[in-house]
Each structure stands twice: as structure tokens, then as C-alpha cells.
Protein backbone atom coordinates (compact mmCIF):
# COMPACT_ATOMS: atom_id res chain seq x y z
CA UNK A 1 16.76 6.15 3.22
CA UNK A 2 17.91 5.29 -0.12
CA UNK A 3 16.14 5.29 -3.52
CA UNK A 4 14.04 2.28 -4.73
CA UNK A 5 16.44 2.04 -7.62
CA UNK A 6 19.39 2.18 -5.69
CA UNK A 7 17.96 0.03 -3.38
CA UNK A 8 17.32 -2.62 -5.66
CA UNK A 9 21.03 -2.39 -6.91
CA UNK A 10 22.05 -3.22 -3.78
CA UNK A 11 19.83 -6.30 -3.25
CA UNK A 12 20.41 -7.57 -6.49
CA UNK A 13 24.32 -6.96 -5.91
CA UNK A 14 24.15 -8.92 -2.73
CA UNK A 15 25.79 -5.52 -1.48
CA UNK A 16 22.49 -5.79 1.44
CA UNK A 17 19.62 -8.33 1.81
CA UNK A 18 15.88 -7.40 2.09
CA UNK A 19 16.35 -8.34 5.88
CA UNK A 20 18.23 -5.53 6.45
CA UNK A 21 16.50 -3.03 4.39
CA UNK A 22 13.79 -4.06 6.45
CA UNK A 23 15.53 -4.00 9.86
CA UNK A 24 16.90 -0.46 8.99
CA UNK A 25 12.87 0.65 8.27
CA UNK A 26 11.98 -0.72 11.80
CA UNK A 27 14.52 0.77 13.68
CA UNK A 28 14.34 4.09 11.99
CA UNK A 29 10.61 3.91 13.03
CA UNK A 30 11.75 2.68 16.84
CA UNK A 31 13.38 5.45 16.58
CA UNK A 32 11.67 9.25 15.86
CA UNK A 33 7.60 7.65 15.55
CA UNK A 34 7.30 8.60 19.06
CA UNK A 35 7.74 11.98 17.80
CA UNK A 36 6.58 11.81 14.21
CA UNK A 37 3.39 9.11 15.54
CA UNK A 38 2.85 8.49 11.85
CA UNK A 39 2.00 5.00 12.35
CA UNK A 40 -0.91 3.39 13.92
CA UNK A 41 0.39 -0.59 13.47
CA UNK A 42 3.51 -1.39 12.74
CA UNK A 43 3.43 -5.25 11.39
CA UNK A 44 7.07 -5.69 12.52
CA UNK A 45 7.18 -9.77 12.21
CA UNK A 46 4.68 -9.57 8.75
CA UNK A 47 7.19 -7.56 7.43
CA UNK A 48 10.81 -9.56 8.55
CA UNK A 49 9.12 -12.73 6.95
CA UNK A 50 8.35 -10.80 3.80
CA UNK A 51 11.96 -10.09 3.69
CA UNK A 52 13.19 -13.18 4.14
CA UNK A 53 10.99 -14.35 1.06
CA UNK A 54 12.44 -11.99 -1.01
CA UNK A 55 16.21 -12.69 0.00
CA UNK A 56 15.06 -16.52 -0.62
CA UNK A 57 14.34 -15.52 -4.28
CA UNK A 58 17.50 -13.78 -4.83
CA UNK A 59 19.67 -16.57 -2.79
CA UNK A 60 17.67 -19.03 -5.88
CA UNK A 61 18.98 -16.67 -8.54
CA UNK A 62 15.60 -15.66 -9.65
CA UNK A 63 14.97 -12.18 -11.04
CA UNK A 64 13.10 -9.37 -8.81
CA UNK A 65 10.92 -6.59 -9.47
CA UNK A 66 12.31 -3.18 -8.91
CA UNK A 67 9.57 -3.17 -5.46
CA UNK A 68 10.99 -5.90 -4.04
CA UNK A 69 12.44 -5.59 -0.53
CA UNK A 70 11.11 -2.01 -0.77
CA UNK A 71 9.84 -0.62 3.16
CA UNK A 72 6.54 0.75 2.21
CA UNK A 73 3.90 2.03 4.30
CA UNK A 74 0.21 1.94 3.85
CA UNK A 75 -2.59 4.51 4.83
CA UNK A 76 -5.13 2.84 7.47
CA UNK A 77 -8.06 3.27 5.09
CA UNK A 78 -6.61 0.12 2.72
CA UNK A 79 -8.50 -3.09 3.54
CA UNK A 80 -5.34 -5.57 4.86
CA UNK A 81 -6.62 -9.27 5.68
CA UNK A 82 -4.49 -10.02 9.25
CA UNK A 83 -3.74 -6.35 9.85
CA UNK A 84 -6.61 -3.98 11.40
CA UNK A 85 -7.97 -1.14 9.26
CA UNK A 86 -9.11 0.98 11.67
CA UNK A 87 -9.58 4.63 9.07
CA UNK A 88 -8.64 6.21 12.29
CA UNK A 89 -12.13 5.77 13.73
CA UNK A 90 -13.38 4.26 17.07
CA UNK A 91 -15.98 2.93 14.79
CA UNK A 92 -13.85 0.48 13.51
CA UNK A 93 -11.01 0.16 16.15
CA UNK A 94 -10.88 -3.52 16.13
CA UNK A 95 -11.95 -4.26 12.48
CA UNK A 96 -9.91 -6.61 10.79
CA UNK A 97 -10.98 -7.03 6.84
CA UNK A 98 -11.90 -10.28 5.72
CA UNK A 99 -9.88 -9.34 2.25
CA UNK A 100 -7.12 -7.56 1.13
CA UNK A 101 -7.28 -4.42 -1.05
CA UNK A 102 -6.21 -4.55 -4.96
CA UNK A 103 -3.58 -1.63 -4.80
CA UNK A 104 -2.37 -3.80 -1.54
CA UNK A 105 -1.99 -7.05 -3.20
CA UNK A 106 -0.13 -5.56 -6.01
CA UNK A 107 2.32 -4.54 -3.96
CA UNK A 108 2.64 -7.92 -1.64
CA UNK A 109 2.54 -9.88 -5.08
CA UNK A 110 5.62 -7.41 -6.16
CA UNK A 111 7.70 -8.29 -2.83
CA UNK A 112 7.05 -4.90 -1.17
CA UNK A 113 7.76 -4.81 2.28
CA UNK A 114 4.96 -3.41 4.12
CA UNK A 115 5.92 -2.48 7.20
CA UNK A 116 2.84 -0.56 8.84
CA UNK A 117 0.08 1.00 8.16
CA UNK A 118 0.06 5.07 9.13
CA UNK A 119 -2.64 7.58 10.24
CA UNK A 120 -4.94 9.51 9.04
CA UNK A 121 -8.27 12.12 9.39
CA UNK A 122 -10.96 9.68 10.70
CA UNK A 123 -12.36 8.62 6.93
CA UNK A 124 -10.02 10.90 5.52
CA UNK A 125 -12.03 13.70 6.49
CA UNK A 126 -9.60 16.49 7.05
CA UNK A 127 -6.56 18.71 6.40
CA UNK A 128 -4.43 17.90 9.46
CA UNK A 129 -4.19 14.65 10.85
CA UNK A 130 -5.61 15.70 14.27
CA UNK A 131 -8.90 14.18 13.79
CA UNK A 132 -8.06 10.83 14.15
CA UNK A 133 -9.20 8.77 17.12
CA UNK A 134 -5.82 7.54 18.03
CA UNK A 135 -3.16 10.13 17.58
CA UNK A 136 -2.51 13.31 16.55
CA UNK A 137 0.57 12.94 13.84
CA UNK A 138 3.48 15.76 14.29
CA UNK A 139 5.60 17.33 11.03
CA UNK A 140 9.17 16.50 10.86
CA UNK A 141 10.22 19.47 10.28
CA UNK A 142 8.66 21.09 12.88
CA UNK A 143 6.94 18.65 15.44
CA UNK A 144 5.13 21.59 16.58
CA UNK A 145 3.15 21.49 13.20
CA UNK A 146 0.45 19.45 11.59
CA UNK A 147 1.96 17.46 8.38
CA UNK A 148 -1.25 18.10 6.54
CA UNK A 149 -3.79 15.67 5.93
CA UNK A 150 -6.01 13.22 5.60
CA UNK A 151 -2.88 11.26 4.44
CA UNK A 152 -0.68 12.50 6.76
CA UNK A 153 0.49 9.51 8.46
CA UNK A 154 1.67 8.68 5.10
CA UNK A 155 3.57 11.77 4.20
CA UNK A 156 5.03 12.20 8.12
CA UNK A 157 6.61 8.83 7.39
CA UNK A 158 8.12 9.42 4.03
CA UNK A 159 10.08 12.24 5.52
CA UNK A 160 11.02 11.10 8.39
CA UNK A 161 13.04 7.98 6.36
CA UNK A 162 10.42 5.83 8.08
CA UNK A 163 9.86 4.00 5.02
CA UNK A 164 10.77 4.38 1.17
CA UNK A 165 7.52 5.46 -0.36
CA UNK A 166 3.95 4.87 0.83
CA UNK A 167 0.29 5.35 -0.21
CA UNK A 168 -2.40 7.57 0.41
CA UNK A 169 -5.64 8.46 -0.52
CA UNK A 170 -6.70 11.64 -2.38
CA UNK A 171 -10.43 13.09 -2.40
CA UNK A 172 -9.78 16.79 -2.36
CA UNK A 173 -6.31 16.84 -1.50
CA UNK A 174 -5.43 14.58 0.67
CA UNK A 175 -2.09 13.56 -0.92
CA UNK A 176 -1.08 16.79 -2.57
CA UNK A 177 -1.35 18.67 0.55
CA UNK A 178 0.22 16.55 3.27
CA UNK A 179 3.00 15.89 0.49
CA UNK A 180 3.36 20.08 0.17
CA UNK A 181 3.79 20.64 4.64
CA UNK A 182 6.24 17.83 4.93
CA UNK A 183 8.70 18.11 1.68
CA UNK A 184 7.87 15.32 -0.38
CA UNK A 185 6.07 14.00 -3.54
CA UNK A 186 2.35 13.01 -3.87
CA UNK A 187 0.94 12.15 -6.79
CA UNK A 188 -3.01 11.78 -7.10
CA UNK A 189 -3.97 10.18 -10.22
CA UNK A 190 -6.74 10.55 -13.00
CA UNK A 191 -9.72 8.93 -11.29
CA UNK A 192 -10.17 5.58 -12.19
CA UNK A 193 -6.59 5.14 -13.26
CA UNK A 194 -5.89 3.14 -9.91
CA UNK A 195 -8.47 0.82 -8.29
CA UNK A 196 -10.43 1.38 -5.34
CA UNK A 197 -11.38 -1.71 -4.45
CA UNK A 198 -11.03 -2.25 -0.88
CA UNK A 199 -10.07 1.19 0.03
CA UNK A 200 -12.75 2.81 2.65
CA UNK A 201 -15.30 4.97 1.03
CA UNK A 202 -15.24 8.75 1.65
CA UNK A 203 -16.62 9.89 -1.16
CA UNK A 204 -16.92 7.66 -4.03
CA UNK A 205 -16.79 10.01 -6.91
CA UNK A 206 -13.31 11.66 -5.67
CA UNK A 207 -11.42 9.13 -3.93
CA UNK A 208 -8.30 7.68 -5.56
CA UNK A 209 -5.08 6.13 -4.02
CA UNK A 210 -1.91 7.88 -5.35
CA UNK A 211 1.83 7.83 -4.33
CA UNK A 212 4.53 9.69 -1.91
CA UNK A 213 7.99 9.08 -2.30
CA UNK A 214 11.32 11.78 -1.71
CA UNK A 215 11.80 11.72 -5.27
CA UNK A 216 9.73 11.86 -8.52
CA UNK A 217 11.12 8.78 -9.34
CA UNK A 218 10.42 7.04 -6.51
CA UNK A 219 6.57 8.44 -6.94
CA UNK A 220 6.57 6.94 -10.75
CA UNK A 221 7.35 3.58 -10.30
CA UNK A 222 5.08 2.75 -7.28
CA UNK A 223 2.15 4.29 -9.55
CA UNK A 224 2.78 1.97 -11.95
CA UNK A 225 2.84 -1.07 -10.09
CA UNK A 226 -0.61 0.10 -8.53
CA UNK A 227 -2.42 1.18 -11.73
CA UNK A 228 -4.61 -0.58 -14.10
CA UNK A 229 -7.87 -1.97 -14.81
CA UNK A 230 -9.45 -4.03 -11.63
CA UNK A 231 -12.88 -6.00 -12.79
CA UNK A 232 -13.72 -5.61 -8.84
CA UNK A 233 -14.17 -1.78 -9.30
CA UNK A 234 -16.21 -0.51 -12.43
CA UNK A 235 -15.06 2.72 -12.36
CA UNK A 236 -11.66 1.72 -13.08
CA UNK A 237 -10.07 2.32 -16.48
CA UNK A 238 -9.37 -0.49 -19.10
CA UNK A 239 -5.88 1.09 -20.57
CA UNK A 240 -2.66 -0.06 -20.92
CA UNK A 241 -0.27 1.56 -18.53
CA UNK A 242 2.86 2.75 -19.62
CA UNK A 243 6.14 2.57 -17.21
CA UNK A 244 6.44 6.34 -16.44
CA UNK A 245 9.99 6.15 -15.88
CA UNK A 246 10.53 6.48 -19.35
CA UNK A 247 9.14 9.74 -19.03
CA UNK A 248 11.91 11.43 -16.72
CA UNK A 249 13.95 13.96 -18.86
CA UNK A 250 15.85 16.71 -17.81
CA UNK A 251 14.98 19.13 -19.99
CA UNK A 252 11.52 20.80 -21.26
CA UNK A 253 11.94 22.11 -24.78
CA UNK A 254 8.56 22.19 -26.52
CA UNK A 255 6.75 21.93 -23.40
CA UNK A 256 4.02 24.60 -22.77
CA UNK A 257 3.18 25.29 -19.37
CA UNK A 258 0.28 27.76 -17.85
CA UNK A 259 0.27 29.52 -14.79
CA UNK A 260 -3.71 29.92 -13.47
CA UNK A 261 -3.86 33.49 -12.49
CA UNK A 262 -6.62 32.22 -9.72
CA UNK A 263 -4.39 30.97 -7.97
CA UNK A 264 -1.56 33.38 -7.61
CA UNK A 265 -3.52 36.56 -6.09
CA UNK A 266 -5.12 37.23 -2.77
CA UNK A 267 -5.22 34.05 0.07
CA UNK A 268 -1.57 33.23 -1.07
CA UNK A 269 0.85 33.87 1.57
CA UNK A 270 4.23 35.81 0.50
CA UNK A 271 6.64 32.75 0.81
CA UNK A 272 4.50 30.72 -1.16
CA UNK A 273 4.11 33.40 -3.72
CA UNK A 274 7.58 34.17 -3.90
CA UNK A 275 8.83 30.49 -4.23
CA UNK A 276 6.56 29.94 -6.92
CA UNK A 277 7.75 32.83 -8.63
CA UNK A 278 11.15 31.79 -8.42
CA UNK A 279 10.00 28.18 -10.08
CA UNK A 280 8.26 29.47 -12.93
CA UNK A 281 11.77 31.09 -13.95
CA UNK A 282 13.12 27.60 -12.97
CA UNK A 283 10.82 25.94 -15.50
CA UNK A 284 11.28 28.56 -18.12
CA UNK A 285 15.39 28.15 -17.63
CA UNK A 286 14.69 24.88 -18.98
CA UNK A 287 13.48 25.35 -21.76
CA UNK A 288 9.61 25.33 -21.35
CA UNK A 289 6.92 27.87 -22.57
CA UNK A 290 5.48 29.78 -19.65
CA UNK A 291 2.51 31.62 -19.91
CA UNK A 292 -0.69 32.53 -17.34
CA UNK A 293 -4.30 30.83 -18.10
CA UNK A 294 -7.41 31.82 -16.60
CA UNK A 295 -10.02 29.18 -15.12
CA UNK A 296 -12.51 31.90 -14.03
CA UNK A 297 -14.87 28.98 -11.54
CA UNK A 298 -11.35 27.61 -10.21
CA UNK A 299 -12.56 29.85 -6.80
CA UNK A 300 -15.68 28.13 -6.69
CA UNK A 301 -14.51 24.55 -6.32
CA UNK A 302 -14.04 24.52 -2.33
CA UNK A 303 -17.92 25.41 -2.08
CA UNK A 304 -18.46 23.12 -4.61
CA UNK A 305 -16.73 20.28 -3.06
CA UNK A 306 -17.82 21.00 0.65
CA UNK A 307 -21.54 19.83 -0.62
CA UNK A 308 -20.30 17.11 -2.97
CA UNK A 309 -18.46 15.55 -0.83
CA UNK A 310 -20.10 15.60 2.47
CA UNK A 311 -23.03 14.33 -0.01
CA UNK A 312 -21.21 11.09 -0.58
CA UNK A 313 -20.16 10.82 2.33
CA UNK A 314 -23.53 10.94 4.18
CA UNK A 315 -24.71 8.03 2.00
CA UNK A 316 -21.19 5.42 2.29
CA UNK A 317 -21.15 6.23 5.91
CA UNK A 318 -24.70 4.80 6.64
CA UNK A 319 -23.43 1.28 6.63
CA UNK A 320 -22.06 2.17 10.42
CA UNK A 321 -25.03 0.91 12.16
CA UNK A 322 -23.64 -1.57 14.65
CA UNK A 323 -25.39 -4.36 13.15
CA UNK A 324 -22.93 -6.07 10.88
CA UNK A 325 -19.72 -5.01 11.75
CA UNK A 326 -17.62 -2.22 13.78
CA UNK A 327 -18.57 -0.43 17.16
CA UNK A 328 -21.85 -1.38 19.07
CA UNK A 329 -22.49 0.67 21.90
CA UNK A 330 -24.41 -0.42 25.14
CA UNK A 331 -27.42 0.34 26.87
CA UNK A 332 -29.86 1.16 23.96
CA UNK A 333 -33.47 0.41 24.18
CA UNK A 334 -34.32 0.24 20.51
CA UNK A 335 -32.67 -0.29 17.14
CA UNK A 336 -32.77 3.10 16.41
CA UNK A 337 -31.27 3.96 19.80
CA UNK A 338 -28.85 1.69 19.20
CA UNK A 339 -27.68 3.00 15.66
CA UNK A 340 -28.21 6.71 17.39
CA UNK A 341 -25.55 5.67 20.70
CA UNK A 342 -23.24 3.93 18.29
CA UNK A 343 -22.71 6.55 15.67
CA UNK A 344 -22.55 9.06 18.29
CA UNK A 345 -19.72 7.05 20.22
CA UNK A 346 -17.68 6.17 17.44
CA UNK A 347 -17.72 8.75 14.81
CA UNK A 348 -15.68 12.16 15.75
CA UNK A 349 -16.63 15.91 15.56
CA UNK A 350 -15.87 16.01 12.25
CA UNK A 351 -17.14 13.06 10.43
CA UNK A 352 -20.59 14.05 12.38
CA UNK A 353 -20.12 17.49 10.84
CA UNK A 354 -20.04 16.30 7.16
CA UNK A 355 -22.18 13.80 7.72
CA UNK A 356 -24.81 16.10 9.09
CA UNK A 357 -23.77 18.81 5.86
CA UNK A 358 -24.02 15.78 3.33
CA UNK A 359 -27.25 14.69 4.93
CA UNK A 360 -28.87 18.18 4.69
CA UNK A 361 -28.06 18.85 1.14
CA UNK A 362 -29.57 15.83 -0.07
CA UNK A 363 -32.86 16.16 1.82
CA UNK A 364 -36.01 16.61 -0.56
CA UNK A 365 -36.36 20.18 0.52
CA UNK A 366 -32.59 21.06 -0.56
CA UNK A 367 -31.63 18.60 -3.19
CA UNK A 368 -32.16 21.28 -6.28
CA UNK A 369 -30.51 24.33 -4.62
CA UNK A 370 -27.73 22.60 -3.17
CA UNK A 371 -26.42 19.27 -4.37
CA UNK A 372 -27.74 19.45 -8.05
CA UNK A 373 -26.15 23.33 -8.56
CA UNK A 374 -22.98 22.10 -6.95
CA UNK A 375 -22.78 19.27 -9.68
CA UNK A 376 -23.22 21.80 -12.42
CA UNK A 377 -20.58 23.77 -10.85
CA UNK A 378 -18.51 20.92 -11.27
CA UNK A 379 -18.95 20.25 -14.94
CA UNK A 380 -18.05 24.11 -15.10
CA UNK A 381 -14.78 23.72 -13.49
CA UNK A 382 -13.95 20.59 -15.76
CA UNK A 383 -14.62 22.66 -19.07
CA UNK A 384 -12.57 25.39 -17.94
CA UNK A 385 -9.70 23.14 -17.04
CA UNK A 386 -10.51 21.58 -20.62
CA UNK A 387 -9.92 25.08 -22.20
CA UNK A 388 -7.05 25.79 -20.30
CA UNK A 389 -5.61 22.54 -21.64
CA UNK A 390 -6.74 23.33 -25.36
CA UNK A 391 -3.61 25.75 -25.05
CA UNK A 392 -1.22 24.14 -22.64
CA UNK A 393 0.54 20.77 -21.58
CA UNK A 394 0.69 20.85 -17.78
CA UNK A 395 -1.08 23.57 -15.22
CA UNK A 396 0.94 24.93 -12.76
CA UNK A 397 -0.46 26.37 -9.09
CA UNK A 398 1.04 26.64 -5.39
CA UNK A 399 -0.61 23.09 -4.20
CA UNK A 400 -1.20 24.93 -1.03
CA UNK A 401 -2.09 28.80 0.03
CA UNK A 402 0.01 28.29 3.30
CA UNK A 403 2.86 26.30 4.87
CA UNK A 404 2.45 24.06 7.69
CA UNK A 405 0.44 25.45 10.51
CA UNK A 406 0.78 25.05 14.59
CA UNK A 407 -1.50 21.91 15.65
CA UNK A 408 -4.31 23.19 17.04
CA UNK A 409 -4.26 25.97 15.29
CA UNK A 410 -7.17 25.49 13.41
CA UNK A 411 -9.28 22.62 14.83
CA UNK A 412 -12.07 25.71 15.95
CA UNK A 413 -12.59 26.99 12.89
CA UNK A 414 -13.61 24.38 10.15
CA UNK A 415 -13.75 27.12 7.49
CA UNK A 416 -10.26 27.97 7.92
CA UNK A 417 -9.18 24.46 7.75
CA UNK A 418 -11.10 23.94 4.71
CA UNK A 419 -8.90 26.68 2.95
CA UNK A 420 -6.29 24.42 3.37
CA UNK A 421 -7.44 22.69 0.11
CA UNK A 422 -8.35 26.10 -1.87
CA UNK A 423 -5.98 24.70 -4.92
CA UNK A 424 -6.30 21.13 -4.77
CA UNK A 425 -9.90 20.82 -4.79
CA UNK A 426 -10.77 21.60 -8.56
CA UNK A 427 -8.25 19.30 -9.46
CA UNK A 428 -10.05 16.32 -7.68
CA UNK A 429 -13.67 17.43 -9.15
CA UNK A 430 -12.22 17.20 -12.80
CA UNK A 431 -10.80 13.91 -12.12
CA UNK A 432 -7.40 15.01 -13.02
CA UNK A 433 -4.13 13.69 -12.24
CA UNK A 434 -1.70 16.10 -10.25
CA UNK A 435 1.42 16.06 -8.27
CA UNK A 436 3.02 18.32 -5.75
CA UNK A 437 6.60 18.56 -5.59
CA UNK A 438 8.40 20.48 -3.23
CA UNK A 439 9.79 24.28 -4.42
CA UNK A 440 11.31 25.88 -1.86
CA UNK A 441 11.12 26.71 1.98
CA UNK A 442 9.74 29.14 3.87
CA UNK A 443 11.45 31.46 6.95
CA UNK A 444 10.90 28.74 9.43
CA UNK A 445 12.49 26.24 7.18
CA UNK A 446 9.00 25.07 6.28
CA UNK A 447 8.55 23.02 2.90
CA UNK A 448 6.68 24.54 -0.08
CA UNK A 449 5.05 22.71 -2.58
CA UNK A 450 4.27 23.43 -6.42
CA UNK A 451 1.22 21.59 -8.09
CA UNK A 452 1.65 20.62 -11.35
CA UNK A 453 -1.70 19.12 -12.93
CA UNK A 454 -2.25 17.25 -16.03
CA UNK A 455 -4.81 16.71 -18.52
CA UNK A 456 -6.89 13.20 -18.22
CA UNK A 457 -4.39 10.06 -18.31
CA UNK A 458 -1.33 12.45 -18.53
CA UNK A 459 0.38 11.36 -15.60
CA UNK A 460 3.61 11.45 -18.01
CA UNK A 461 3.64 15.35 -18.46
CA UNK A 462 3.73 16.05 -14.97
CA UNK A 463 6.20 13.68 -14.21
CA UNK A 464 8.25 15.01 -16.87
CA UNK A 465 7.96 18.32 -15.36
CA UNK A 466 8.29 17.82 -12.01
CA UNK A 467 11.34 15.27 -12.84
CA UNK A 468 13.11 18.13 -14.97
CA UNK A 469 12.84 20.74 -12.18
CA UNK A 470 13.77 18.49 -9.65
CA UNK A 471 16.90 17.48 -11.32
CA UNK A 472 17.36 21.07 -11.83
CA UNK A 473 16.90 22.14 -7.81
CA UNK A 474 18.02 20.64 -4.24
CA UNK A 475 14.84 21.05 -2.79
CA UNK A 476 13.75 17.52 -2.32
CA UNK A 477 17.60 16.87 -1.34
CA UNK A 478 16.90 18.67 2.00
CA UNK A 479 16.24 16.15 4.87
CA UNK A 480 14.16 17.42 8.16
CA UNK A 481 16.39 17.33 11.81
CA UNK A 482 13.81 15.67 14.07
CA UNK A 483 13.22 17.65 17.10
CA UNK A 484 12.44 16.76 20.48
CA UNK A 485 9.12 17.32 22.19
């Protein structure tokens, strides 16, 4: 699949219509999603008649956005009036939202092509993509392997040509890390910096709807036709956002970049290690100022998080009760029976897990030693990350400890799984934006990826970076050779 720009040069030289763009999308997905099973809806006709509005514009001579005609594909947690948004949940298996998402309309308003909408961790609660209700989503590189998760319906697709870019949500890595196991970019922004109205709560204080495309490019310009100020969501930002294209340079003179020594030690495996080793030199070839950085309570953000967010969770998720919308389950007595057989039907192991975690740790009894100490741990983590940034531009870490790992590997043991997110996690409790890009591959020709993470609202430093050593490597070049089951 080609880029977005060189996609649009085509459509605007008449060289290919939108039509076939699309038609190209929707075969390639006829194609290898019974393997990849990235997708959970695949709005086939929606999409075709999208198309043929945007050819219809071009045929009238009118100018188009550099989105238009663009396959994109959209993680099941994004409200989409006419198209079910089901968060991978038998809770809401047959919901269909009676409005459409901001970050969605911005893109249907831009003449994106939406051409499905891809699976996920029920609620975005996981690391793997096998906790959804529907479907268990494969890597492309090794269909024998989990793509990462909760967005990994998203980042299975992006790989597998499947679509140009797509979206995803992020609460404690659920971009960076799916983006890291199958090859690609994901971008998480500063929260607030995109809106999340209409996107499914997880946990309100973390979520934030970022980016995947094959290139850093790709990843800039759908972030900036997604960002800005909402009035529908108070927590987004009133700024003007800049088009972060302008911020792709090959080189990175003057730019000071800091290794955090947390996150290069023990829990990393060797590939990662060495591949990360081998980009530092990359980024100091050219041109930038390398040097390591301590955030001492970086190691305590994964306990941190695990009561935070379970926290939030507990409290969004209560509006499951079978009363005004979603699953209803039969055969209860009672009201309370029926909100106890209907949460127990339609919400997995998992969900029930942090639920029951979230639950706990805001109880009266627990409140203080749990919840309250986790938030100060929190406001720790963010002042170390602002001393760290006191003396550099970007952070660097592995964006993951591991690379891909068998399906079913881990689905017994929830701590392991957790670790998954060991370097992504203090990222998403500062509310800082990061990226992971890949870096190199491991003996079983598994992707690597490198986090790069920026200081509040500097999206443009880590694109920068991650632009300059992309140019500089093939990495994101490489393409996956679909295997059969």
C-alpha cells in the first residue's frame, strides 16, 4: 500500500480514482483477514460510496485534502452512527451509536475512506488482542503471535496493507505497543491534544486516540487532521495545531536526546537491548546529543497504573446495567439479579478482573492506602519526567521489554501480561506524547520498536526524531510475508 502523499498524487493526477484505492483496500482485506482477523466489520458498500464522492469532487475540479480517498481503518471503541461499536464486548454486540465520534467525523468530513472498523481487548483492557469476544487477532509476521494490544486490530491491519493508516486508542500503551510487535508507527498524543468525545471510556484520565501508519509521515498528517480543541470534551486543549509535516528533517544537529537508564537494565530481552543500542549510535550519526537520564520512580509506574486505571475503570463501566442500553440477560428475579446475570454474561475474564481491582481500591476501607498513594506516585513520575526534560529534547526507551509473544502464551498469568507495558505506562500517567517506531528485528524476524517521548505538546520533536532515523534506516521498509495457518 502506498503512502498518503503519494496516494493523493495519484488521485489528483487522475493516474487512479478513489474507487480503486478503495477496491484495492477491500480486496487486500478479502484477502489475508482470514489470517490477520484484524477486522470485526468491514463497511464494504459505506466505503465504495465514499469513494465515489470523492472521485465526484475531483471529476468537478475541486481541490482535495491530502485524506481524501485515503483506506483508513477505525478501532471498534469509536462511536460510528450506522456502523456497530461493539469495544469487542458481548455487552455491546449489537450496539449501534446514536452519534458519531469527533476524531471520526473529522476524518469523514476530510474524505477518508473508512473501510472497517478492527479489534481490540474488550474495553481496551489488555496487551494482546485475545480478550476480545469475537476473535482473537494474529501478527503478520508471525500468525502464530499476538500483534500486541488493546489496539491491535488496528496495528494487524496497518501491516498487513489492509488499509493506509488507522486509529487506536492509547491508555497505557495501547498504541505504542501493538505498533512495536507488528512493525509500524503509533503515535499517542499529549492528553487532551485529541478529543475523546465519543470514544468508549476505559479510563478517563489516560485514554487518548493517536495514529498508526508504515511511515512517520503517514502518522503526522492523520494526527493533525484529528487534533484540536472539541467544546464536547472539556478536557481537550484550546491550541492551535501546527501541520507536523513541517517538522520532518533529516538531520538532528542541536538536538539533545536522553537515554533513561531504567529502562535499559534487567527485564530487557537481548535483541531488544542490542537493537536499541545500535539506534542510539544511529541517532548520534546524525548529528544529535546522546546522553543517559535517570527517572528513579519510572519502575513504579506499572503498579501505579494497575490501581489507577482499574479505578476508572470500575466507575465508567457501571453504566452496563442492562437497563438503558447493551446486553440484558434472561431469567433474573430482581433488578439486582438482573444487573448481576448481565454483567456476568457479557463482560470477559478480564474486564471482571479490573473491574473487581478498580472496585476494591476505591472502597472506604482502601481508598487512602491504595488509590490516593498511587496518585501521588503519579505526580512523582511526572516531575521526574519534568527534570529529565529540564536537560533534554526527546526521551528515548525500548517501547517494549519483549518482541511479540506466542498467543496464548500469556493469557494465565495476568502479571506477566501486564509487563508487556513496563515502558509505556509512565508515559501515559504524565500525559505525554510518544511514538514508537520500529528499530530493528529480532532472530525470528520479529519487529522491534524504539519509544521516543516528548515533553507536553511536543509532538514535533519526536516526529523530527523518529522522521530523521527513519530516513536514515530500512526498517519500516520491511513488509511481513503472510503465512498460512
Amino acid at each position: 500500500m502506498a503512502s498518503i502523499r503519494e496516494l493523493h498524487a495519484q488521485l489528483v493526477g487522475k493516474q487512479r480514482s478513489a474507487l480503486e484505492i478503495t477496491e484495492a483496500a477491500l480486496d487486500r482485506i478479502a484477502a489475508v483477514d482470514p489470517q490477520v482477523r484484524g477486522f470485526l466489520h468491514v463497511t464494504a458498500e459505506r466505503a465504495r460510496a465514499a469513494a465515489r464522492a470523492v472521485d465526484e469532487h475531483i471529476a468537478a475540479g475541486e481541490d482535495i485534502g491530502l485524506l481524501a480517498g485515503i483506506p483508513i481503518a477505525l478501532k471498534d471503541n469509536l462511536c460510528t452512527t450506522g456502523i456497530p461499536t461493539t469495544c469487542g464486548s458481548k455487552i455491546l454486540a449489537n450496539f449501534m451509536p446514536p452519534y458519531e465520534s469527533t476524531v471520526t467525523q473529522k476524518l469523514c468530513d476530510a474524505g477518508a475512506i473508512a473501510v472497517g472498523k478492527t479489534n481490540l481487548d474488550e474495553f481496551a483492557m489488555g496487551s494482546s488482542t485475545e480478550n476480545s469476544a469475537f476473535q482473537v487477532t494474529a501478527n503478520p509476521w508471525d500468525v502464530t503471535r499476538v500483534p500486541g494490544g488493546s489496539s491491535g486490530g488496528s496495528a494487524a491491519a496497518v501491516a498487513a496493507g489492509e488499509c493506509v493508516v488507522a486509529l487506536g486508542s492509547d491508555t497505557g500503551g495501547s498504541i505504542r505497543q501493538p505498533a512495536a510487535f507488528c512493525g509500524v508507527v503509533g503515535v499517542k498524543p499529549t492528553y487532551g491534544l485529541v478529543s475523546r468525545y465519543g470514544l468508549v471510556a476505559f479510563a478517563s484520565s489516560l485514554d487518548q486516540i493517536g495514529p498508526f501508519g508504515r511511515s512517520v509521515e503517514d502518522a503526522a498528517i492523520l494526527l493533525g487532521a484529528i487534533a484540536g480543541r472539541d467544546p464536547r470534551d472539556s478536557t481537550s486543549l484550546d491550541i492551535e495545531i501546527p501541520d507536523y509535516t513541517q517538522f520532518l528533517k533529516p538531520e538532528l544537529k542541536g538536538c539533545k536526546i536522553g537515554v533513561i537508564s531504567e529502562t535499559i537494565g534487567d527485564g530487557i530481552d537481548a535483541s531488544v537491548k542490542n537493537a536499541m543500542q545500535a539506534a542510539i549510535e544511529q541517532l548520534k550519526d546524525l548529528g544529535a546529543e546522546v546522553r543517559e537520564v535517570s527517572c528513579p520512580r519510572f519502575k513504579y509506574g506499572l503498579p501505579a497504573y494497575y490501581i489507577i486505571a482499574p479505578s476508572e475503570a470500575s466507575s465508567n463501566l457501571a453504566r452496563y446495567d442492562a437497563v438503558r442500553y447493551g446486553l440484558r440477560a434472561e431469567g433474573a428475579d430482581n433488578l439486582l439479579g438482573m444487573y448481576g446475570k448481565t454483567r456476568a454474561a457479557g463482560f470477559g475474564a478480564e474486564v471482571k478482573r479490573r473491574i473487581m481491582l478498580g472496585t476494591y481500591a476505591l472502597s472506604a476501607g482502601y481508598y487512602d492506602a491504595y488509590y490516593l498513594k498511587a496518585q501521588k506516585v503519579r505526580t512523582a513520575i511526572k516531575q521526574d519526567f519534568e527534570a529529565a526534560f529540564a536537560d533534554v529534547d526527546v526521551l528515548v526507551t525500548p517501547t517494549t521489554p519483549s518482541t511479540a509473544f506466542k498467543t496464548g502464551e500469556k493469557t494465565d498469568d495476568p502479571l506477566s501480561m501486564y509487563l508487556s507495558d513496563l515502558t509505556t505506562v509512565p508515559v501515559s500517567l504524565a500525559g505525554l506524547p510518544a511514538l514508537s517506531i520500529p528499530c530493528g528485528f529480532d532472530a525470528q524476524n520479529l519487529p522491534i520498536g524504539m519509544q521516543l517521548i516528548g515533553n507536553v505538546l511536543r509532538e514535533d520533536r519526536i516526529f523530527h526524531v523518529a522522521h530523521a532515523y527513519e530516513q536514515a534506516t530500512d526498517w519500516s521498509d520491511r513488509l511481513p510475508e503472510l503465512q498460512e495457518l
